[in-house]
N, C-alpha and C. Protein backbone atom coordinates (compact mmCIF):
# COMPACT_ATOMS: atom_id res chain seq x y z
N UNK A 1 0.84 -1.20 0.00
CA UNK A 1 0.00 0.00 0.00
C UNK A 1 0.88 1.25 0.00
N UNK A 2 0.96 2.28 -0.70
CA UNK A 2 1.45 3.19 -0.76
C UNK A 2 1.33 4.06 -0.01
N UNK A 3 1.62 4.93 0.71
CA UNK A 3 1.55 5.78 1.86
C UNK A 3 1.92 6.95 1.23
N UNK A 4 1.65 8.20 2.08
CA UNK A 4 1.60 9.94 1.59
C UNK A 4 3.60 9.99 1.49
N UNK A 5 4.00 9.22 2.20
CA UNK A 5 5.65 9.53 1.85
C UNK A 5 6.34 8.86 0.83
N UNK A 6 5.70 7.87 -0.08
CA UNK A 6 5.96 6.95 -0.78
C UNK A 6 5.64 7.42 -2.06
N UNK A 7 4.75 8.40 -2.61
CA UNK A 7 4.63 8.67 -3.91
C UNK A 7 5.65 9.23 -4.36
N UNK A 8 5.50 8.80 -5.65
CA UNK A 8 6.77 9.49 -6.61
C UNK A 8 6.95 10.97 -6.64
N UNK A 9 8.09 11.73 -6.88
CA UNK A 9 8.46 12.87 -6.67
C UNK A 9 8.23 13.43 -8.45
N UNK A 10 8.14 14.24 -8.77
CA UNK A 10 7.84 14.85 -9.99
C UNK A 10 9.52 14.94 -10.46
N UNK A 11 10.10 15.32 -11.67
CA UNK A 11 11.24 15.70 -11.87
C UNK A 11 11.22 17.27 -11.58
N UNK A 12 12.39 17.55 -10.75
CA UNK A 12 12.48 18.98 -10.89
C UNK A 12 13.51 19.11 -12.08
N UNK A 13 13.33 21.05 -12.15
CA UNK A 13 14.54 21.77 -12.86
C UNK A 13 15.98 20.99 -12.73
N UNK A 14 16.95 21.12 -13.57
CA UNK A 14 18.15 20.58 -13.33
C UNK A 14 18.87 21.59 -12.70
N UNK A 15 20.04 20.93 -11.66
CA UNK A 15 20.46 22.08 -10.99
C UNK A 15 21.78 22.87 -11.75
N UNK A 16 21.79 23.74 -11.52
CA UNK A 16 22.50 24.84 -12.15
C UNK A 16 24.20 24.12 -12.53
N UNK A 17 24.78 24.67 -13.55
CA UNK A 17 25.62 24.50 -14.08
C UNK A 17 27.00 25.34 -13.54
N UNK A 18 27.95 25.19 -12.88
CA UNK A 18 28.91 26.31 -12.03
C UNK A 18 30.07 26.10 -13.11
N UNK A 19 31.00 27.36 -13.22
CA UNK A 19 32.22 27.62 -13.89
C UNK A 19 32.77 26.75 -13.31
N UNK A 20 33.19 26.33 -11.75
CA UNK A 20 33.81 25.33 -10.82
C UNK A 20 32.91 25.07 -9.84
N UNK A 21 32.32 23.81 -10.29
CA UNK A 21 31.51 23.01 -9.57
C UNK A 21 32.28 22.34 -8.06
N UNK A 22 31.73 23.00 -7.09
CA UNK A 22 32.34 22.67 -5.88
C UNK A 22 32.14 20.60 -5.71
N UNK A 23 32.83 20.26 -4.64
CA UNK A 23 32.99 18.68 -4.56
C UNK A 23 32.50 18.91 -3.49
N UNK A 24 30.85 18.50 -3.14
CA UNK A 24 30.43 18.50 -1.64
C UNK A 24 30.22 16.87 -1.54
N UNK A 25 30.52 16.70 -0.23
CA UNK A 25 29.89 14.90 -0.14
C UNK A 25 29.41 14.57 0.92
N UNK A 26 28.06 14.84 1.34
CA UNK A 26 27.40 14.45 2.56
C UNK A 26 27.07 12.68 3.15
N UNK A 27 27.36 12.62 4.19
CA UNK A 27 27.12 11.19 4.90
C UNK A 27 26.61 10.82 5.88
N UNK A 28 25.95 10.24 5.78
CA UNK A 28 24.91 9.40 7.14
C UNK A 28 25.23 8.26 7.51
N UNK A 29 26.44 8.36 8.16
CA UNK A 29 26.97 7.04 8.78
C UNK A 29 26.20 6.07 9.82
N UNK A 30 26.18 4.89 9.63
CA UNK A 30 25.59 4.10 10.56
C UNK A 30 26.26 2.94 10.22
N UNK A 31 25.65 1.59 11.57
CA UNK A 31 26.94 0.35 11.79
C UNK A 31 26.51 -0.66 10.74
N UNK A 32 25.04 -0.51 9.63
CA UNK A 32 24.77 -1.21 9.03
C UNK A 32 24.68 -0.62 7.59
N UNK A 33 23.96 -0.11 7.34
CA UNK A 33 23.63 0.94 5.80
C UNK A 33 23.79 2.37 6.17
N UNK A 34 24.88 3.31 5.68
CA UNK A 34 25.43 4.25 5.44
C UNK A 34 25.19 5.10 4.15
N UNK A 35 24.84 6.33 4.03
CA UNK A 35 24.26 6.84 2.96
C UNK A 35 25.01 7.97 2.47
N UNK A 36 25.15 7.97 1.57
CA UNK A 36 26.02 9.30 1.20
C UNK A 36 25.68 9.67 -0.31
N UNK A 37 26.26 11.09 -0.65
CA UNK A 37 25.35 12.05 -1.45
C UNK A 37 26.32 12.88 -2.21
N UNK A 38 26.29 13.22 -3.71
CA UNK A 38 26.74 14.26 -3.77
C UNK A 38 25.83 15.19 -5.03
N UNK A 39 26.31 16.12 -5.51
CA UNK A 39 25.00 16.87 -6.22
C UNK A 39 24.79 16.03 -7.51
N UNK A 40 22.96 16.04 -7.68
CA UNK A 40 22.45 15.05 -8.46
C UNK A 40 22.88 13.02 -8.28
N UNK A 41 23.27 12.20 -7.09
CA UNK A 41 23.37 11.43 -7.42
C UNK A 41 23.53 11.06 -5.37
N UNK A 42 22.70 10.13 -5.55
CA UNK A 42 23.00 9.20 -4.07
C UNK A 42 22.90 8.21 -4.05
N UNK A 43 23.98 7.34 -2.86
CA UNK A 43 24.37 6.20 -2.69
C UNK A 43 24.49 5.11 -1.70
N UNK A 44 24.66 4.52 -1.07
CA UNK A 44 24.76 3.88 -0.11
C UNK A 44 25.75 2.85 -0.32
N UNK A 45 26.03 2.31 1.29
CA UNK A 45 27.14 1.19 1.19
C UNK A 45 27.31 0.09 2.79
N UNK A 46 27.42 -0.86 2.38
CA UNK A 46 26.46 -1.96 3.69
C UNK A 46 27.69 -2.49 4.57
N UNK A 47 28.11 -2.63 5.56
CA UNK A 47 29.03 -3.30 6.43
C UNK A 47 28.64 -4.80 6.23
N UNK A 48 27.67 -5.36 6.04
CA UNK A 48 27.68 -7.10 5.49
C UNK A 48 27.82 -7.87 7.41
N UNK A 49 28.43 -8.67 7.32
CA UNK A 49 28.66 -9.24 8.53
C UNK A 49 29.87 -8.90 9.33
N UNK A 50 30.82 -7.81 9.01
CA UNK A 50 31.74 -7.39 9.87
C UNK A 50 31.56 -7.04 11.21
N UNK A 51 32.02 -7.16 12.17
CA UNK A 51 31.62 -6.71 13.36
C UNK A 51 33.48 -6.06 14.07
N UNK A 52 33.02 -5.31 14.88
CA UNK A 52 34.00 -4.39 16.31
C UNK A 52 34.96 -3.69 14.87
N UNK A 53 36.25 -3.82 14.72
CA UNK A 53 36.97 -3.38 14.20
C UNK A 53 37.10 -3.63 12.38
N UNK A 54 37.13 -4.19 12.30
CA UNK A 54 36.61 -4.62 10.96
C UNK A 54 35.28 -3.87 10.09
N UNK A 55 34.50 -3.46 11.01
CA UNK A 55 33.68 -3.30 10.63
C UNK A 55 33.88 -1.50 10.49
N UNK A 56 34.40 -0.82 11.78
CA UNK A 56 34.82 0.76 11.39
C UNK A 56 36.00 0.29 10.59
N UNK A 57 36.90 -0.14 10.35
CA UNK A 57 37.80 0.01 9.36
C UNK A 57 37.03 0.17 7.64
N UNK A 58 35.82 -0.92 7.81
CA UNK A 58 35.42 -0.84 6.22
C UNK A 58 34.15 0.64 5.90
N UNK A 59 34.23 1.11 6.84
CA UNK A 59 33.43 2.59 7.09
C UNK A 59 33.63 3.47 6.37
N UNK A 60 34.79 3.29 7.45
CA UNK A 60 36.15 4.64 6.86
C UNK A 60 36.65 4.59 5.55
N UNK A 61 36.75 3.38 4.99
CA UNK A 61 37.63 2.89 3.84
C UNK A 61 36.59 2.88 2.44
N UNK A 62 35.55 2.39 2.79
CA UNK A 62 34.36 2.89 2.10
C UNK A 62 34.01 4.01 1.70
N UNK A 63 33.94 4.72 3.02
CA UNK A 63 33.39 6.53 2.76
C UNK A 63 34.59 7.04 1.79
N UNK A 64 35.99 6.58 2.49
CA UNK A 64 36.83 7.29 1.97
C UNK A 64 36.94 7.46 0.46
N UNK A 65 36.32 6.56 -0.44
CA UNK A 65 36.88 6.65 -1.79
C UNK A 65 35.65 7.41 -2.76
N UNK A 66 34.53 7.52 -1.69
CA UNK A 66 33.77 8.87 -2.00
C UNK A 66 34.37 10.52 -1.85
N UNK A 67 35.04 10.74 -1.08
CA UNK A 67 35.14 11.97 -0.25
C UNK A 67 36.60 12.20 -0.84
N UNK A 68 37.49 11.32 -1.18
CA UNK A 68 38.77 11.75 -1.05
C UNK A 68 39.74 12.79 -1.25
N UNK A 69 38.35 12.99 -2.94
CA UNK A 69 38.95 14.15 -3.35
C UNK A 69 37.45 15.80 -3.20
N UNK A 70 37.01 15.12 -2.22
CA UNK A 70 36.21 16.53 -1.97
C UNK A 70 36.40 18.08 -1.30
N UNK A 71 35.34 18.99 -1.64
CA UNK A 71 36.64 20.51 -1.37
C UNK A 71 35.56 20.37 0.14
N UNK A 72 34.43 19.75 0.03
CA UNK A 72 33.70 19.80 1.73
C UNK A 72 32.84 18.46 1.87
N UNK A 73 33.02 18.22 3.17
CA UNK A 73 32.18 16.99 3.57
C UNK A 73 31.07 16.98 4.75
N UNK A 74 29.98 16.66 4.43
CA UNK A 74 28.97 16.67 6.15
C UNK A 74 28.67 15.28 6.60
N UNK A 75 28.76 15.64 8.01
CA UNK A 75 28.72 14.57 8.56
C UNK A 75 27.14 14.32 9.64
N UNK A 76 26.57 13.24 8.98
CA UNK A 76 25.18 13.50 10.29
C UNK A 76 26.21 13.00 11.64
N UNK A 77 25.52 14.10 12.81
CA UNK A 77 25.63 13.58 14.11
C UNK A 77 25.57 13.03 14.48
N UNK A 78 25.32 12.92 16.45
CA UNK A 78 24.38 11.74 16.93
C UNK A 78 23.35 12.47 17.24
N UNK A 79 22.03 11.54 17.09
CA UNK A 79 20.75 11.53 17.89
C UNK A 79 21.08 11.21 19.54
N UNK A 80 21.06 12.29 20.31
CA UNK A 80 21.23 11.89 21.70
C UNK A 80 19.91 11.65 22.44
N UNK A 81 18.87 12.33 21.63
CA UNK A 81 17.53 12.06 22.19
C UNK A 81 17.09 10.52 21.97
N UNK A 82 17.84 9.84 21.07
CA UNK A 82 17.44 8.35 20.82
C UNK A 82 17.39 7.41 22.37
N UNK A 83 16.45 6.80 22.58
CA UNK A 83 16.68 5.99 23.80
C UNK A 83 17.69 4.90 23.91
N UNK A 84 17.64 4.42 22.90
CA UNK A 84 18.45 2.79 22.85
C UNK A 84 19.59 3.35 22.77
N UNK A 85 20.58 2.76 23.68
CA UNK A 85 22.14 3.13 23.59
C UNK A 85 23.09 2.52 22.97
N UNK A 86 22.33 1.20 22.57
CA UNK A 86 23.08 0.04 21.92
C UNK A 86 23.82 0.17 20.56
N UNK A 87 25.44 0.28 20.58
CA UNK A 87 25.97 1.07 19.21
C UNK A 87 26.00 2.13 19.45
N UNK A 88 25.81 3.00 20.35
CA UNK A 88 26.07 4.27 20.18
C UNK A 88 27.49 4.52 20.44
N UNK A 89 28.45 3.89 21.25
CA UNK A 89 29.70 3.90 21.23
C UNK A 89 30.33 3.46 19.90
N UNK A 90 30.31 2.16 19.75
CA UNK A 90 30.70 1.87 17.86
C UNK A 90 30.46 3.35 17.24
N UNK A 91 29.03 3.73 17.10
CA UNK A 91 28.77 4.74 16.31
C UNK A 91 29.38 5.95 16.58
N UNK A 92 29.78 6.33 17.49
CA UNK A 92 30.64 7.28 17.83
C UNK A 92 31.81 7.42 17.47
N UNK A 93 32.55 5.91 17.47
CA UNK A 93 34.04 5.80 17.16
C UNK A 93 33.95 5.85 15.27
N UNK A 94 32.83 5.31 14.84
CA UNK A 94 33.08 5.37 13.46
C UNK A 94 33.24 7.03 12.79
N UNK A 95 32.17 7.61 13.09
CA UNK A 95 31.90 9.48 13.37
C UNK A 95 33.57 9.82 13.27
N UNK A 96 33.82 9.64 14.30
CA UNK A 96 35.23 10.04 14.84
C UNK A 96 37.23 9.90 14.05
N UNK A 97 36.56 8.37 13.50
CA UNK A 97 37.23 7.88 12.39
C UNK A 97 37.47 8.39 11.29
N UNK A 98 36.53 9.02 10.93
CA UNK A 98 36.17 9.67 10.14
C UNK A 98 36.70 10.96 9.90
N UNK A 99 36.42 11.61 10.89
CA UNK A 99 36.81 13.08 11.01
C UNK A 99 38.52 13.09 11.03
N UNK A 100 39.00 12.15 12.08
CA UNK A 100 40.07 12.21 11.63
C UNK A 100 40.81 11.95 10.66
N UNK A 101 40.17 11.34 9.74
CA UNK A 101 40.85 11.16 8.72
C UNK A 101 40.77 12.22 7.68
N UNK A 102 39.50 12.66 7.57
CA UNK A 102 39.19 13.68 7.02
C UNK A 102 40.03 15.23 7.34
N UNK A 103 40.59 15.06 8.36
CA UNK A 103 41.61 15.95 9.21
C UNK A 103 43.24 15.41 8.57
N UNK A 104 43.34 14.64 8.37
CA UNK A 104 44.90 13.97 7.86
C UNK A 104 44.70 14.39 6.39
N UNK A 105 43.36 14.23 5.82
CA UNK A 105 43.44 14.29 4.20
C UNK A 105 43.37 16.24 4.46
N UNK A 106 43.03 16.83 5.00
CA UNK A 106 42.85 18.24 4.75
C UNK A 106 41.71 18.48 4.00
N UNK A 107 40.65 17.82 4.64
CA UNK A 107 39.60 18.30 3.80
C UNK A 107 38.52 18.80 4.99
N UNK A 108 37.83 19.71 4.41
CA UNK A 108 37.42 20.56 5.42
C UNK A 108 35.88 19.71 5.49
N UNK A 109 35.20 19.91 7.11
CA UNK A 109 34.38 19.01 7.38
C UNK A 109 33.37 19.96 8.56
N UNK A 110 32.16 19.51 8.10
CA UNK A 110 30.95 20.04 9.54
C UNK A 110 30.28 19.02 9.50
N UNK A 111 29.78 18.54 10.96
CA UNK A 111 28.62 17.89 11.40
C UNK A 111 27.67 18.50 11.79
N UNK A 112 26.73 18.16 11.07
CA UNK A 112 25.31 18.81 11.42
C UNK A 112 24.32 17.42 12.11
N UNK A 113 23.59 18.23 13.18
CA UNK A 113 22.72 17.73 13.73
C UNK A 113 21.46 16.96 13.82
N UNK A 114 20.90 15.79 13.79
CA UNK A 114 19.65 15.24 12.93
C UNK A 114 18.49 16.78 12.77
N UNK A 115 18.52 17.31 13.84
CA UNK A 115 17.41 18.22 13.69
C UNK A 115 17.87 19.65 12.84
N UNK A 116 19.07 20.03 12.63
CA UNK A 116 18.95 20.71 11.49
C UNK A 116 19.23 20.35 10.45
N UNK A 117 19.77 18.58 10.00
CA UNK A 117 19.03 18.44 8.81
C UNK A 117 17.32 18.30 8.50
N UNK A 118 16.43 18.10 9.23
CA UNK A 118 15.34 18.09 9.24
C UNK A 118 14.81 19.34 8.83
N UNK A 119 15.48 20.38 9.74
CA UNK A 119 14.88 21.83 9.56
C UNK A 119 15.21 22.11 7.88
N UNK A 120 16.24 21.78 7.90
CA UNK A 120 16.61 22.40 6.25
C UNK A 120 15.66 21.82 5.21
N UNK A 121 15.23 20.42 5.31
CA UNK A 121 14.79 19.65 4.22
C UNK A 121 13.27 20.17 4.92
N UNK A 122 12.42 20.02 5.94
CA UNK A 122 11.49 20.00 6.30
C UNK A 122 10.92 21.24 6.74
N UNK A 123 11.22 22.32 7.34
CA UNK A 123 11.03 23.55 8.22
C UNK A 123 11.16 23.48 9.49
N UNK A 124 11.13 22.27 10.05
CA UNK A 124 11.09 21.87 11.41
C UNK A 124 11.96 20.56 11.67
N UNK A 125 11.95 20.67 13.01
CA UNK A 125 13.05 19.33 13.77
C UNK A 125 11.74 18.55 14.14
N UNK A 126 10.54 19.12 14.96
CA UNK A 126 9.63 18.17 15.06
C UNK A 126 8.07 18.53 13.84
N UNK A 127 7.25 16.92 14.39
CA UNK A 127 6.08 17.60 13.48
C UNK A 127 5.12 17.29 14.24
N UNK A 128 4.06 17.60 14.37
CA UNK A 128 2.60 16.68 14.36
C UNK A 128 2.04 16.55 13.35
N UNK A 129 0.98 15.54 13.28
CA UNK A 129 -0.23 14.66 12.62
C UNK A 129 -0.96 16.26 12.76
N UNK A 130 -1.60 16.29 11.04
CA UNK A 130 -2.37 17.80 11.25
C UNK A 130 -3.80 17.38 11.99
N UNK A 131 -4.51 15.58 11.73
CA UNK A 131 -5.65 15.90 12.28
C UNK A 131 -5.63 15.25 13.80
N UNK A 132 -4.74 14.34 14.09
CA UNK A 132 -4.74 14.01 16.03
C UNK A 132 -3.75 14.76 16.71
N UNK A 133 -2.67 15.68 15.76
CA UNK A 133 -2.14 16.80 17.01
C UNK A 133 -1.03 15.69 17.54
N UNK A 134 -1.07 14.69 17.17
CA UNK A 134 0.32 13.66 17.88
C UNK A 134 1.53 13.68 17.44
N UNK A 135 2.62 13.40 18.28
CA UNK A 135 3.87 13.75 17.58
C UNK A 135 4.07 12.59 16.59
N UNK A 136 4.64 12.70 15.45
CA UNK A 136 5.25 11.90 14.59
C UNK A 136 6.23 11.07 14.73
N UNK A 137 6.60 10.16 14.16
CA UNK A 137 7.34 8.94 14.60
C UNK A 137 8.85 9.41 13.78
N UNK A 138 9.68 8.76 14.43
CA UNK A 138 10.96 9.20 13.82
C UNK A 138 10.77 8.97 12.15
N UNK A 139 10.02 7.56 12.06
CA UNK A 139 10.13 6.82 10.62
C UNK A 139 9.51 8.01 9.68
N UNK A 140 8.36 8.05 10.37
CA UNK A 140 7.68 8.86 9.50
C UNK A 140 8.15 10.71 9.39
N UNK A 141 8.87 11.20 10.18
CA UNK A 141 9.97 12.72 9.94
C UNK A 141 10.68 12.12 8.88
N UNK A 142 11.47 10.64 8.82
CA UNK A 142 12.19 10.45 7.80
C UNK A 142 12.14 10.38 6.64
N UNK A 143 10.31 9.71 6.16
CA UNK A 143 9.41 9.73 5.23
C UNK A 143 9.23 11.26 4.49
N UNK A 144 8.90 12.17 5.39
CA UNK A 144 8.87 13.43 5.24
C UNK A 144 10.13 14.41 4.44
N UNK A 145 11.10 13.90 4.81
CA UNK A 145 12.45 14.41 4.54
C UNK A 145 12.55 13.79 3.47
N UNK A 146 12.64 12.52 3.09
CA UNK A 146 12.91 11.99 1.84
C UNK A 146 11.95 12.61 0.94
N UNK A 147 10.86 12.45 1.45
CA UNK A 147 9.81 13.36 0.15
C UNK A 147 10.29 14.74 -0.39
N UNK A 148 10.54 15.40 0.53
CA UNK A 148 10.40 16.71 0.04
C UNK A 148 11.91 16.97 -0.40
N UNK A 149 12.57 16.00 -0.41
CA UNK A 149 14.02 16.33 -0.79
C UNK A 149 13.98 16.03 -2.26
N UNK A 150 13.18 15.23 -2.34
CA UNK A 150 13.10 14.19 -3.81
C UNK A 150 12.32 15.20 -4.24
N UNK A 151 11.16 16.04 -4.35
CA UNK A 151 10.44 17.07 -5.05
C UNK A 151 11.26 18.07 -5.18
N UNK A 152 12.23 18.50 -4.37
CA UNK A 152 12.89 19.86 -4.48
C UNK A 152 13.91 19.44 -5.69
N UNK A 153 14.66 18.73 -5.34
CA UNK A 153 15.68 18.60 -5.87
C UNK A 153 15.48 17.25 -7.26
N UNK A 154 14.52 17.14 -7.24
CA UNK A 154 14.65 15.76 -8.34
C UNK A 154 15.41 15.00 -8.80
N UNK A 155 15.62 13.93 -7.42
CA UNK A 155 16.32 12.92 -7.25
C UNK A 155 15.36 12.12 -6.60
N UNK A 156 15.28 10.68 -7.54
CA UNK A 156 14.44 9.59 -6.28
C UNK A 156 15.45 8.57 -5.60
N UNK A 157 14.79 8.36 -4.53
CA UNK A 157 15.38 7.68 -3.42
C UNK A 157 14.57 6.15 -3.34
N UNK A 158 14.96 5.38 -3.85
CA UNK A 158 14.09 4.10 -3.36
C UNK A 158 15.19 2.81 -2.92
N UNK A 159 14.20 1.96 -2.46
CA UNK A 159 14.73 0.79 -1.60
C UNK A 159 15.37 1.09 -0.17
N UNK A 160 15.78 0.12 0.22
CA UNK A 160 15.71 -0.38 1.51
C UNK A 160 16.48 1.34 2.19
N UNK A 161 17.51 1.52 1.24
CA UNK A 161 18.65 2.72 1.92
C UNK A 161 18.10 4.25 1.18
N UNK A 162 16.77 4.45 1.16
CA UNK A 162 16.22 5.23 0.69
C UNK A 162 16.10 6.33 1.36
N UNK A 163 15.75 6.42 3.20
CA UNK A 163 15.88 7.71 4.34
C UNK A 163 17.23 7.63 4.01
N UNK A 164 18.46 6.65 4.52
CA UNK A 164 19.75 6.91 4.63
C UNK A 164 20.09 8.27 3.21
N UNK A 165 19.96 7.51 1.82
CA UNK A 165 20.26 8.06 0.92
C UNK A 165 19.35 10.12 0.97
N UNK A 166 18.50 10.01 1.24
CA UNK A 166 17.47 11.02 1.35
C UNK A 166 18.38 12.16 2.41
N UNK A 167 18.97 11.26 3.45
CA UNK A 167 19.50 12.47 4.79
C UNK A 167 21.33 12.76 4.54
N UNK A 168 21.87 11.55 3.95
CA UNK A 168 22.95 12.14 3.14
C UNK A 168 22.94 13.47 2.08
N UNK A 169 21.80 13.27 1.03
CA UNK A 169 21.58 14.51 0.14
C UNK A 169 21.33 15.61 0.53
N UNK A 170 20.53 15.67 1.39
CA UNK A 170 20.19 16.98 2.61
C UNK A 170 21.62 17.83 2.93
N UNK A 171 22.04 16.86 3.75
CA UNK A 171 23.60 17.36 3.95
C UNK A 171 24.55 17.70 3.36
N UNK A 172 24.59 16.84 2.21
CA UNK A 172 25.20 17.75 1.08
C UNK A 172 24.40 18.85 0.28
N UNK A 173 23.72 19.21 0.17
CA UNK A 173 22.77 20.49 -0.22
C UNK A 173 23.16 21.41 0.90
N UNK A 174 23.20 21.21 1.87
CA UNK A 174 23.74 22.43 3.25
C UNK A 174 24.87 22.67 3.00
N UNK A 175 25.53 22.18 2.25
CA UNK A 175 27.18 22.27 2.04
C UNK A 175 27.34 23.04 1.27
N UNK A 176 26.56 22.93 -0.10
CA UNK A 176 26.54 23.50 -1.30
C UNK A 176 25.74 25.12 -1.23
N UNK A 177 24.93 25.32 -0.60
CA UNK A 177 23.95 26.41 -0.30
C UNK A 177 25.18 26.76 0.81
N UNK A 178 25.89 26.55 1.80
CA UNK A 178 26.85 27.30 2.47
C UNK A 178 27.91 28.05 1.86
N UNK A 179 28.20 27.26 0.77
CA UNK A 179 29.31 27.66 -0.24
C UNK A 179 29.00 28.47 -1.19
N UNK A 180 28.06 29.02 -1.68
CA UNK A 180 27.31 29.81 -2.58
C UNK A 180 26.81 29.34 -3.77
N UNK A 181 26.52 27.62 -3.33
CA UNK A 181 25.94 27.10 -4.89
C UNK A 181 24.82 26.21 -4.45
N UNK A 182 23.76 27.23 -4.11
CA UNK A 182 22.68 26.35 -3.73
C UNK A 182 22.09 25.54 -4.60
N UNK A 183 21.57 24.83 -4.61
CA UNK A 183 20.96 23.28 -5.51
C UNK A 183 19.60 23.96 -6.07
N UNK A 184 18.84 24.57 -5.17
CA UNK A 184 17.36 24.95 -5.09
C UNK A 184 16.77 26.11 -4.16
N UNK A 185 15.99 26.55 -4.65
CA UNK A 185 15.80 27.90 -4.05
C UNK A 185 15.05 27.24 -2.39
N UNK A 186 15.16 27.55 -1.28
CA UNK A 186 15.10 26.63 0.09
C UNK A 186 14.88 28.08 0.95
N UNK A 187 13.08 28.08 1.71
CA UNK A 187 12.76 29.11 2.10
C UNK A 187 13.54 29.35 3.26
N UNK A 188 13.44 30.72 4.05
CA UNK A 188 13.75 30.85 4.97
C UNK A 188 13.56 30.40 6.34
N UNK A 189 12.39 29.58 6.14
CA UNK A 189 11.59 29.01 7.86
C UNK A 189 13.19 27.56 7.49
N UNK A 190 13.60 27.23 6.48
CA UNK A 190 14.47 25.73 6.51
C UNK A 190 16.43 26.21 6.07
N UNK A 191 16.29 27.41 5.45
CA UNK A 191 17.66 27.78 5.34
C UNK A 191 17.88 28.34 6.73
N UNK A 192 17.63 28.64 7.84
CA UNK A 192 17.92 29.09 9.30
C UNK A 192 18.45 28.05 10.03
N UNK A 193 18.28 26.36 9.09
CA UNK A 193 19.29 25.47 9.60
C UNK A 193 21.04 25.57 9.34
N UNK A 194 21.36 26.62 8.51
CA UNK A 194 22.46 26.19 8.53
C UNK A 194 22.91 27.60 9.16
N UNK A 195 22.37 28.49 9.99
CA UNK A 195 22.79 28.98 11.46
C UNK A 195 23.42 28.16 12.25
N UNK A 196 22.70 26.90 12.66
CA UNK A 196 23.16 25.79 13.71
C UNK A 196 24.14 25.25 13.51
N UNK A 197 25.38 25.14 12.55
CA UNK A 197 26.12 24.23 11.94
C UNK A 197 27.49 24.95 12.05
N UNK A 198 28.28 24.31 13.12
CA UNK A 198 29.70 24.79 13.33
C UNK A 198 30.21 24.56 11.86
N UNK A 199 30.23 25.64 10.96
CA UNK A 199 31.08 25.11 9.90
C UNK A 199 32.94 25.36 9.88
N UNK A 200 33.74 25.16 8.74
CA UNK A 200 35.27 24.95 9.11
C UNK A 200 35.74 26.31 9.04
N UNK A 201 36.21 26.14 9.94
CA UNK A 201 37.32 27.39 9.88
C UNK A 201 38.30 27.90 8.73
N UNK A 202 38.58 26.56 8.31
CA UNK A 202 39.58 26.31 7.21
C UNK A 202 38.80 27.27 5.72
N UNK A 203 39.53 27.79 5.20
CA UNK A 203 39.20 28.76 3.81
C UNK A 203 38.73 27.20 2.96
N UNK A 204 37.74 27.59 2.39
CA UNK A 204 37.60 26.17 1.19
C UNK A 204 37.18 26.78 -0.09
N UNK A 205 38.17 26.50 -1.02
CA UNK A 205 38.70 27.12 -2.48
C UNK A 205 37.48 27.64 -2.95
N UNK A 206 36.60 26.89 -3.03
CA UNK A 206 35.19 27.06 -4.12
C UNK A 206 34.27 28.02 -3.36
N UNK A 207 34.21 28.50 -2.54
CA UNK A 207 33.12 29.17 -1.53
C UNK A 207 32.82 30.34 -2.59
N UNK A 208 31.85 31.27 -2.73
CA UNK A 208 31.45 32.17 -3.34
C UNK A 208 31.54 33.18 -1.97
């Protein structure tokens, strides 16, 4: 049965053409399906049965041959409001792995927060149901985000790594709209997400 987050997205406009097209590469790391993004095209990539070390080694080594040669990279956070704690250490050390490496390669890097990628793609971090007033389920904010990312930007997201792929693209669109090459015109109630976002200190070549 198809649900209100599941219909197809229309094609949008194609996004603009730059003299020097910046290298943004957003990622949504996690210990199983990992999602990552860059303009017009998203991806994912699965840890399989690796477990403890093995398993952040093929993270890092994975992400890495996306990003390597990028001029910026985003990184989703943690959800600290999540209850279950289980993996949140793994998930931390992978995050972390990351950055440092991303720190050895010299490539400049921000983590943004689940809730201001939400705000950016959505207008908001939370929602309610317009007719019971109840808060919404994480699944379904994620539903939400993938939709409206896929209408803005006309890119579809399907199968299993479809939120992953959906909250990677987000993040790279915050990258690109930070740098002066926004993807899509993105009102003001959802561009006030990238207020929240320690970005790098570091000068990065392509910025407008």
């Amino acid at each position: 049965m198809t649900t209100l987050f599941e219909l197809q997205a229309p094609a949008a406009p194609a996004p603009p053409t730059f003299d020097t097209q910046p290298i943004v590469i957003g990622l949504d790391i996690a210990l199983v399906t990992s999602g990552v993004a860059g303009p017009g095209w998203a991806d994912h990539f699965r840890t399989g049965d690796r477990r403890g070390e093995q398993r952040l080694l093929h993270i890092v080594e994975t992400a890495a041959t996306f990003y390597r040669n990028a001029d910026l990279v985003l990184i989703e956070g943690a959800a600290y409001s999540m209850a279950k704690q289980v993996g949140h250490d793994e998930m931390s050390a992978a995050r972390w792995m990351i950055r440092c490496d991303l720190h050895r390669r010299r490539i400049p890097f921000a983590v943004v927060t689940p809730d201001s990628r939400s705000i950016y793609a959505t207008g908001k971090a939370r929602h309610k149901d317009a007719a019971t007033g109840k808060k919404l389920t994480a699944k379904q904010v994620k539903g939400m985000v993938r939709l409206n990312t896929s209408l803005r930007y006309g890119v579809q997201f399907d199968g299993p790594a479809r939120y992953d792929e959906a909250d990677a693209y987000v993040l790279m669109a915050m990258g690109m709209d930070w740098l002066g090459y926004p993807l899509a015109e993105v009102p003001n109630t959802h561009s006030r997400a990238l207020k929240g976002v320690a970005w790098p200190t570091q000068t990065v070549a392509v910025a407008r």
